[in-house]
N, C-alpha and C. Protein backbone atom coordinates (compact mmCIF):
# COMPACT_ATOMS: atom_id res chain seq x y z
N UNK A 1 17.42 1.81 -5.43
CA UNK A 1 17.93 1.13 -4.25
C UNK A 1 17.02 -0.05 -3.94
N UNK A 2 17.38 -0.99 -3.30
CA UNK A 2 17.32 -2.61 -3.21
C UNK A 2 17.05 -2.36 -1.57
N UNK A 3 15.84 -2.05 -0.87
CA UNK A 3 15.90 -2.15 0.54
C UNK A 3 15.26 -3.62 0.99
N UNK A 4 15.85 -3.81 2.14
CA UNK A 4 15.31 -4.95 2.96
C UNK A 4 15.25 -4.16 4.50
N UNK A 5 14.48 -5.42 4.91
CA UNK A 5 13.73 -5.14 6.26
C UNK A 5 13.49 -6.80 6.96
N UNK A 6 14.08 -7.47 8.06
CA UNK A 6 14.03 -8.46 8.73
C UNK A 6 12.94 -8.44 10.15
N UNK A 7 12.43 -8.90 10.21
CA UNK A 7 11.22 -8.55 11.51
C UNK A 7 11.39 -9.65 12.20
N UNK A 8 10.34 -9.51 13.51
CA UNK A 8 9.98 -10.64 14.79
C UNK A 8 10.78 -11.64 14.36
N UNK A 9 12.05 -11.65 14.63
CA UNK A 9 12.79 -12.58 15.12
C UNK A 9 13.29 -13.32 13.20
N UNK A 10 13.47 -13.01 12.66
CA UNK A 10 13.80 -13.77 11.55
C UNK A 10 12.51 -14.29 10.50
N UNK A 11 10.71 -13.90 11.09
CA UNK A 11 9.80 -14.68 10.76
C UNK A 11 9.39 -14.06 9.35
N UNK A 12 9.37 -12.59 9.34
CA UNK A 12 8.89 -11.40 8.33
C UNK A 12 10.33 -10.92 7.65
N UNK A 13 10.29 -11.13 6.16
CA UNK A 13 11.34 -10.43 5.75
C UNK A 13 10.68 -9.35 4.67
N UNK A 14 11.19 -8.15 3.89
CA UNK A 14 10.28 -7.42 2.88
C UNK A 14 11.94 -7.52 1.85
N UNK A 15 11.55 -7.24 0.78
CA UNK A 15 12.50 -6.56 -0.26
C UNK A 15 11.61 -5.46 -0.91
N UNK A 16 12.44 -4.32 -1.14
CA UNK A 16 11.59 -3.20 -1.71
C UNK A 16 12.70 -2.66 -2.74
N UNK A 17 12.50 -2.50 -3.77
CA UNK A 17 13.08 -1.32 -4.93
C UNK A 17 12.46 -0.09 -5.18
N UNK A 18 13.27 0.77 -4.44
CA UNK A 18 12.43 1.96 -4.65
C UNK A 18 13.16 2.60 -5.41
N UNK A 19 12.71 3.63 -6.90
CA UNK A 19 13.94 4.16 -7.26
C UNK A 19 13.81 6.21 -6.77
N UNK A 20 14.77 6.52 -7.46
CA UNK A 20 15.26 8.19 -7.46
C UNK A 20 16.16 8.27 -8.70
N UNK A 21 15.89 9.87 -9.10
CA UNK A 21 16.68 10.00 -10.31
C UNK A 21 18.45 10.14 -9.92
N UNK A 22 19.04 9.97 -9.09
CA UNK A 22 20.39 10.15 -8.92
C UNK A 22 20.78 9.72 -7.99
N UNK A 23 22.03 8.70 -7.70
CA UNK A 23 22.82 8.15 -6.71
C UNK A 23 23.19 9.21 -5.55
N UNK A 24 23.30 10.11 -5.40
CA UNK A 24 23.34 11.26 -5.07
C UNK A 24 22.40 11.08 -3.79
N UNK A 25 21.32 11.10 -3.81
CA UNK A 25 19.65 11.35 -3.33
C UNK A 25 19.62 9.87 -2.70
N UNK A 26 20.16 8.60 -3.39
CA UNK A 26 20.19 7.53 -3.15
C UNK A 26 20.87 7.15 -1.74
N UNK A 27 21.92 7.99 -1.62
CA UNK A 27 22.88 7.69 -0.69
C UNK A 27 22.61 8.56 0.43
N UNK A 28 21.43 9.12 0.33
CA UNK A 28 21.10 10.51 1.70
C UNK A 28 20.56 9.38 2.93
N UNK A 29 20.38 9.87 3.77
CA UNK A 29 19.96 9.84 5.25
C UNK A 29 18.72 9.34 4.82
N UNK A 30 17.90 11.09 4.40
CA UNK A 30 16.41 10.70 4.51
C UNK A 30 15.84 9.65 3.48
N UNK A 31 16.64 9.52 2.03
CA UNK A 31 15.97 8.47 1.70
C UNK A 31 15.97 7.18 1.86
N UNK A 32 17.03 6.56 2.49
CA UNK A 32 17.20 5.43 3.17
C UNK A 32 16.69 5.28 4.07
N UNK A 33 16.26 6.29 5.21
CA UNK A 33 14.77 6.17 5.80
C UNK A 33 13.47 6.06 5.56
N UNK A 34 13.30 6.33 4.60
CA UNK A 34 11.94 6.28 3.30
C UNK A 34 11.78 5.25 2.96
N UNK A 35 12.96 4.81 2.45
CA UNK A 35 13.03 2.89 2.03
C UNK A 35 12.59 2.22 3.48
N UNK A 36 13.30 1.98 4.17
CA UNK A 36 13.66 1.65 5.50
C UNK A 36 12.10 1.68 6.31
N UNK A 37 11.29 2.48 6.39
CA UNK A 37 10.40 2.81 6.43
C UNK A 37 9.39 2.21 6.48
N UNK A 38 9.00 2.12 4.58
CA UNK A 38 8.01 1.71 4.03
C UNK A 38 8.17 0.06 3.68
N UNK A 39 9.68 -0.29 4.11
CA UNK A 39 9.90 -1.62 4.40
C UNK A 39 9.37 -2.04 5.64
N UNK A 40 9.51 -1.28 6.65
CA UNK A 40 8.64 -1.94 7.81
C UNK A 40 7.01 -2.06 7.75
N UNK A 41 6.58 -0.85 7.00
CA UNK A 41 5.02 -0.60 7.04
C UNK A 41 4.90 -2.02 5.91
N UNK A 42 5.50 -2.28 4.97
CA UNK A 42 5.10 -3.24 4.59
C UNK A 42 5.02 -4.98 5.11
N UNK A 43 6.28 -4.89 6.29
CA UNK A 43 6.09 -6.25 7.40
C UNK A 43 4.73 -6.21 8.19
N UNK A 44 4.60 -5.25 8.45
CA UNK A 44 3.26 -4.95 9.46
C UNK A 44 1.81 -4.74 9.02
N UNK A 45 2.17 -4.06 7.54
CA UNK A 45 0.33 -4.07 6.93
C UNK A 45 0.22 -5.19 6.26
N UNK A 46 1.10 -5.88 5.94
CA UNK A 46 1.03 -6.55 4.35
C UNK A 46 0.02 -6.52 3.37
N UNK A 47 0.63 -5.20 2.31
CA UNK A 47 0.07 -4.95 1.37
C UNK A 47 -0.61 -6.38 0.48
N UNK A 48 -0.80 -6.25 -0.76
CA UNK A 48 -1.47 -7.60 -1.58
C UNK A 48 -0.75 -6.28 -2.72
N UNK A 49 -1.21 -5.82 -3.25
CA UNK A 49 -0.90 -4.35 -4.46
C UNK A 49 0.01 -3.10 -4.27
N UNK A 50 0.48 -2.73 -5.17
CA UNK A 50 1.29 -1.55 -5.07
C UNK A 50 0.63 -0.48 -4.85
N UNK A 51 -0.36 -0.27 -6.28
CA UNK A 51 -1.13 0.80 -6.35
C UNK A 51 -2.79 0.19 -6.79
N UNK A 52 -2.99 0.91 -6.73
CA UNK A 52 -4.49 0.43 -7.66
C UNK A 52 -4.67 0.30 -8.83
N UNK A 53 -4.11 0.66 -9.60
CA UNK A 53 -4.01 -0.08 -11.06
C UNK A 53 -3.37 -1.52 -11.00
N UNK A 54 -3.22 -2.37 -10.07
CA UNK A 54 -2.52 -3.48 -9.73
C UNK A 54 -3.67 -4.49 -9.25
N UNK A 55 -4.43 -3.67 -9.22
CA UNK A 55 -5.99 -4.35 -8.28
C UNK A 55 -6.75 -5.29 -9.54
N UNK A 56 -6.66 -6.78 -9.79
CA UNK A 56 -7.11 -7.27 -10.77
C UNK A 56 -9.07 -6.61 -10.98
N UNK A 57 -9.50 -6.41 -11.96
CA UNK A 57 -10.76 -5.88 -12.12
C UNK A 57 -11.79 -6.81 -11.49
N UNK A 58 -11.41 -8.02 -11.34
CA UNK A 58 -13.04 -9.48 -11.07
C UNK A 58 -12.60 -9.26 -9.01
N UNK A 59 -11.51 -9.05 -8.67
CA UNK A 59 -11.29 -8.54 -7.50
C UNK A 59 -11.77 -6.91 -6.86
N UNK A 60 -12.13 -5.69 -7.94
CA UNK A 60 -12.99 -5.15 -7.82
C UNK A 60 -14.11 -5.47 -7.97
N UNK A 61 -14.63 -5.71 -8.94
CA UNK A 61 -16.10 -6.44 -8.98
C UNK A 61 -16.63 -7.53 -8.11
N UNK A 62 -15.81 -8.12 -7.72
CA UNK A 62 -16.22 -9.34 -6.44
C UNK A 62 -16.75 -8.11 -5.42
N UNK A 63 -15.63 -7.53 -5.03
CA UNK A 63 -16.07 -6.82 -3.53
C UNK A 63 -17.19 -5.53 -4.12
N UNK A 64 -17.29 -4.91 -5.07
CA UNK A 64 -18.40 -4.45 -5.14
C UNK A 64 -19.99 -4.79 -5.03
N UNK A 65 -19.63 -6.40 -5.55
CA UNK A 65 -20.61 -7.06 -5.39
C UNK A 65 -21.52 -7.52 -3.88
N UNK A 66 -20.27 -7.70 -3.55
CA UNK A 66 -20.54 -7.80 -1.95
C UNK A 66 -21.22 -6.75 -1.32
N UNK A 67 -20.63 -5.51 -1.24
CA UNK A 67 -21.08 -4.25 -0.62
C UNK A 67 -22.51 -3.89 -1.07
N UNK A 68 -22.69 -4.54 -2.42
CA UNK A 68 -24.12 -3.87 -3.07
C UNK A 68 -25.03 -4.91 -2.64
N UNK A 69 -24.86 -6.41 -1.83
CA UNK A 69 -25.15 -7.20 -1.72
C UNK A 69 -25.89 -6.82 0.05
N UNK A 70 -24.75 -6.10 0.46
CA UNK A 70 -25.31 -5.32 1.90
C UNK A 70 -26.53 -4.51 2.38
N UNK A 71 -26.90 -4.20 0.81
CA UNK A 71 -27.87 -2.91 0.79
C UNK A 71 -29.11 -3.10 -0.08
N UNK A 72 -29.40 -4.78 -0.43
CA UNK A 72 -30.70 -5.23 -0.83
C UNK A 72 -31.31 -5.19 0.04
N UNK A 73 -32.83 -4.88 -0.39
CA UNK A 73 -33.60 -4.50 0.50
C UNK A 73 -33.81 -3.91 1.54
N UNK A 74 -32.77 -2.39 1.07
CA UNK A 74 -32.91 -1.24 2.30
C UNK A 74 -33.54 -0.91 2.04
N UNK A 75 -34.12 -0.32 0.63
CA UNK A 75 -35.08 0.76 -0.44
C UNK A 75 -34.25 2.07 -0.42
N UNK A 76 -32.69 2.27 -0.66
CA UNK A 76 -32.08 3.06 -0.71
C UNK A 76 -32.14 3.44 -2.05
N UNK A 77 -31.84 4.61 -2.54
CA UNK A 77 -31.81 4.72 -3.95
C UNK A 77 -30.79 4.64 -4.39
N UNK A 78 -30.49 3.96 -5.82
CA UNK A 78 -29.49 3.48 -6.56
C UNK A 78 -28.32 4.43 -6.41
N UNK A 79 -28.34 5.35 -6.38
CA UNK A 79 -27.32 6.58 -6.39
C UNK A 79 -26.66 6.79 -5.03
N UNK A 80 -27.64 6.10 -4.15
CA UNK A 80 -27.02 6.45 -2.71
C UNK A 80 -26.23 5.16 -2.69
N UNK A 81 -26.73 4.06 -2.97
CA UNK A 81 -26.41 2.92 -2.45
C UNK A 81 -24.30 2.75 -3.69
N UNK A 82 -24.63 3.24 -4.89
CA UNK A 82 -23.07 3.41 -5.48
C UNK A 82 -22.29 4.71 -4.92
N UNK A 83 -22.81 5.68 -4.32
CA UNK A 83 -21.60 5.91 -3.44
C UNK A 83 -21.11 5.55 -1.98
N UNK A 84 -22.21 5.20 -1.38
CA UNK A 84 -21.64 4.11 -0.22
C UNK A 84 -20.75 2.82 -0.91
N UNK A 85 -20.99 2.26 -2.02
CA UNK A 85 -20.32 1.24 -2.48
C UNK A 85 -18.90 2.03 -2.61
N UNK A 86 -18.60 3.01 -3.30
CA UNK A 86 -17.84 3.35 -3.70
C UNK A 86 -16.87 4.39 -2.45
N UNK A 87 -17.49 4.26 -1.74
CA UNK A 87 -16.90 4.60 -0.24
C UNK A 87 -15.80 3.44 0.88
N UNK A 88 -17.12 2.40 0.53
CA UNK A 88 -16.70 1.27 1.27
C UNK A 88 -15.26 0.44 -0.08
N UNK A 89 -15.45 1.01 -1.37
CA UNK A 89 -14.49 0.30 -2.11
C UNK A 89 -12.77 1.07 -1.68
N UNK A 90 -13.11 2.36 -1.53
CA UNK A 90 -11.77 3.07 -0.96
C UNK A 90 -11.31 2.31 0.67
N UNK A 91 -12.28 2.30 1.39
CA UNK A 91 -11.22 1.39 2.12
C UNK A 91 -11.15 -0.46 2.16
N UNK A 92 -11.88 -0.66 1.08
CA UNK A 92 -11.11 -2.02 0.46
C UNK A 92 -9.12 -1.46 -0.06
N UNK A 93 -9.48 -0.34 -0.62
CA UNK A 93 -8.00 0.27 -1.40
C UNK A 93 -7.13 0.00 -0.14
N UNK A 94 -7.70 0.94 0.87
CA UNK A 94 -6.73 1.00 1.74
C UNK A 94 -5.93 0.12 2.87
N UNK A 95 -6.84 -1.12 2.90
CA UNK A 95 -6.25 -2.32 3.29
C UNK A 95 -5.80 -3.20 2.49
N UNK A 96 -5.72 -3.09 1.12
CA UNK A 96 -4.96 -3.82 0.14
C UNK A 96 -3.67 -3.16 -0.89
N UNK A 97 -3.71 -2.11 -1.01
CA UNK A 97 -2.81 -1.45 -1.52
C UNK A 97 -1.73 -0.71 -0.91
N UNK A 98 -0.71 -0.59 -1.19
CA UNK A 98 0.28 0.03 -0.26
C UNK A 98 0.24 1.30 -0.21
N UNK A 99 0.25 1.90 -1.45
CA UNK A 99 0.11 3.59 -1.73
C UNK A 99 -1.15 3.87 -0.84
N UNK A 100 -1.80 3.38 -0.79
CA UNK A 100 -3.34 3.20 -0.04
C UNK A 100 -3.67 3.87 1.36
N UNK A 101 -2.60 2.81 2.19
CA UNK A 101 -2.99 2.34 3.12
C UNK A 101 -2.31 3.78 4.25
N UNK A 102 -2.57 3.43 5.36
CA UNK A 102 -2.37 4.72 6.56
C UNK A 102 -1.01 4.14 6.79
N UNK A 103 -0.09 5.18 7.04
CA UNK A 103 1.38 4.49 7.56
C UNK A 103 1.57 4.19 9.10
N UNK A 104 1.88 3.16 8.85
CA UNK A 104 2.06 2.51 10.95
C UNK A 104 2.99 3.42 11.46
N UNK A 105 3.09 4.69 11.12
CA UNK A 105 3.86 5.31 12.14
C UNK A 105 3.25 6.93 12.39
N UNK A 106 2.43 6.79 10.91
CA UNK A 106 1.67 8.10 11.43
C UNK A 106 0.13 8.39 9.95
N UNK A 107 -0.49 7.14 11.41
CA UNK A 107 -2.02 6.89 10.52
C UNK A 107 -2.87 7.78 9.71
N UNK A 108 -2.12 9.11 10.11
CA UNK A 108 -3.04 10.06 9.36
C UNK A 108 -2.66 10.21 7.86
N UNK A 109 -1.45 9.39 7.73
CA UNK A 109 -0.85 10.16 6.20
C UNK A 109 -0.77 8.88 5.46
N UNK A 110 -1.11 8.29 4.85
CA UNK A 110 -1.19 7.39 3.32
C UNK A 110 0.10 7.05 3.14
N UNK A 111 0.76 5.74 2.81
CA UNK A 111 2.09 5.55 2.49
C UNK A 111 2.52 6.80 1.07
N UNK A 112 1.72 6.74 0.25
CA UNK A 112 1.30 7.45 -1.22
C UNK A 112 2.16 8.87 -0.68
N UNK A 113 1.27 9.37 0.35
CA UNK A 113 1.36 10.72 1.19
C UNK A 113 3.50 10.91 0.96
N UNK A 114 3.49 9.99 1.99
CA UNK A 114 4.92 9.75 2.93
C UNK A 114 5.89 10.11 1.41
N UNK A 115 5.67 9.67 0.39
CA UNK A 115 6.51 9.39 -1.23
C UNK A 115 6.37 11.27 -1.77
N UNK A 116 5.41 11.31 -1.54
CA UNK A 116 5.07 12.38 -2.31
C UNK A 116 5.80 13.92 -1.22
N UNK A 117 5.65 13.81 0.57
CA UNK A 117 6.47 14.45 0.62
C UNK A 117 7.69 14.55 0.71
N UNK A 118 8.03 13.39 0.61
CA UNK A 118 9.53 12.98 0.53
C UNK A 118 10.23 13.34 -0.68
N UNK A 119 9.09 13.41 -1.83
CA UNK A 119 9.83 14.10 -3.30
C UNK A 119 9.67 15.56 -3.06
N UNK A 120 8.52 16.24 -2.48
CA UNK A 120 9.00 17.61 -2.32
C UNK A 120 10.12 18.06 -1.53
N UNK A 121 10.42 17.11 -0.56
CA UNK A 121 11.83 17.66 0.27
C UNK A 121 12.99 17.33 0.06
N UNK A 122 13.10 16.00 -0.74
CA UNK A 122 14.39 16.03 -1.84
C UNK A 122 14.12 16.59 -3.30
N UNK A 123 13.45 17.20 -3.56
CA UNK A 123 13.18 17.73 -4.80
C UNK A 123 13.58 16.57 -6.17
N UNK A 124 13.92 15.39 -5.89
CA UNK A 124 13.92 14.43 -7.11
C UNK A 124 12.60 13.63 -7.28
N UNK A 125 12.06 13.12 -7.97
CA UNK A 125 10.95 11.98 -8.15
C UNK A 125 11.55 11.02 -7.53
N UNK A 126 10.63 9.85 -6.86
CA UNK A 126 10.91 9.05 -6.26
C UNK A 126 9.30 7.94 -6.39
N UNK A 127 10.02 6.48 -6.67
CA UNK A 127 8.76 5.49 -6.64
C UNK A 127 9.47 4.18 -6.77
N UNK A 128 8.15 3.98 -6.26
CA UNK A 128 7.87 2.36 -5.51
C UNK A 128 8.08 1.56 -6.32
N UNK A 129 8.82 0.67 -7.21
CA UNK A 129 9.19 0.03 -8.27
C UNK A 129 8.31 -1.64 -8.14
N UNK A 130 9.01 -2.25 -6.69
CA UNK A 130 7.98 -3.09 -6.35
C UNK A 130 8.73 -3.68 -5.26
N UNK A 131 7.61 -4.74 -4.55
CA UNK A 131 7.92 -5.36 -3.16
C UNK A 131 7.33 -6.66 -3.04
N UNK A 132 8.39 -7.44 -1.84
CA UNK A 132 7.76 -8.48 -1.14
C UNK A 132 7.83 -9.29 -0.44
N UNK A 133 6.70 -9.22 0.11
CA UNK A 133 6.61 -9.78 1.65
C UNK A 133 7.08 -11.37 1.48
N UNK A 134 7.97 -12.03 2.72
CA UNK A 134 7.73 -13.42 2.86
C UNK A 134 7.52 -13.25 4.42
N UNK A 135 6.86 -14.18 4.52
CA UNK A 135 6.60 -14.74 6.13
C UNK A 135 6.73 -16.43 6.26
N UNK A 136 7.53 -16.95 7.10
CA UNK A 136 7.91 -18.66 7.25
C UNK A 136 6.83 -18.99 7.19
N UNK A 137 6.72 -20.04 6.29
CA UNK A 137 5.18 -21.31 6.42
C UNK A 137 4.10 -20.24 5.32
N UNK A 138 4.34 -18.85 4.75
CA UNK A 138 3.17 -19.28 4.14
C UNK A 138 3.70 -19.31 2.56
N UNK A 139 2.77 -19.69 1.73
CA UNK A 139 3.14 -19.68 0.12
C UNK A 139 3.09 -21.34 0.16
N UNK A 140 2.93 -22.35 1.13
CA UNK A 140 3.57 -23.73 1.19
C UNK A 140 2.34 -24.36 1.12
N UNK A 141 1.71 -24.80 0.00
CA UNK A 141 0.48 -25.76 0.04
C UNK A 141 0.60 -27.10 0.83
């Protein structure tokens, strides 16, 4: 399925393809709320990535760099200082990735979360194929 989502007045639009194994499942209530959904969380967070395998590697390594850049000359030890890096890199995830991120409707659960129980309660697989945001005026050098 091909969802859209129109926001504040005409300014935010999303397109999302999410699929399911059967038209069936396609045409339910709850998964058109699922789409519907994660079309809004995507007007409102605006993702950059789907998942994290989407995350170019010099865009991990930039921001690692940074974080390890935080912690010269604490005299922390190397081991402490890569899992704080690697702490602070998960919520780099979670403000850039969609699967990531907390859902604007119920911060405690991960969009990722929202997919995954949504396949246990329709019992089909279900995923995020891909999305995207426009907002008026930007993309325009």
């Amino acid at each position: 399925m091909v969802g859209s989502y129109i926001h504040m007045g005409g300014q935010v639009g999303v397109l999302i393809e999410v699929g399911c194994e059967s038209d069936f499942v396609a045409r339910t209530d709850e998964f058109q709320t699922l789409v519907r959904e994660i079309s809004m969380h995507i007007a409102a967070a605006n993702p950059t990535y789907l998942d994290r395998s989407d995350v170019p590697k010099e865009d991990i390594d930039r921001e690692k760099e940074i974080f390890r850049a935080q912690f010269e000359g604490s005299n922390k030890p190397p081991d402490v200082v890569d899992k704080i890096v690697e702490g602070k890199l998960d919520s780099y995830y979670q403000q850039v990735v969609l699967l990531d991120q907390p859902s604007i409707r119920e911060p405690k659960t991960s969009v990722g979360e929202l997919v995954t129980a949504a396949i246990a309660k329709m019992g089909e697989n279900i995923t995020i194929a891909r999305f995207a945001r426009f907002r008026i005026g930007e993309g325009k050098d």
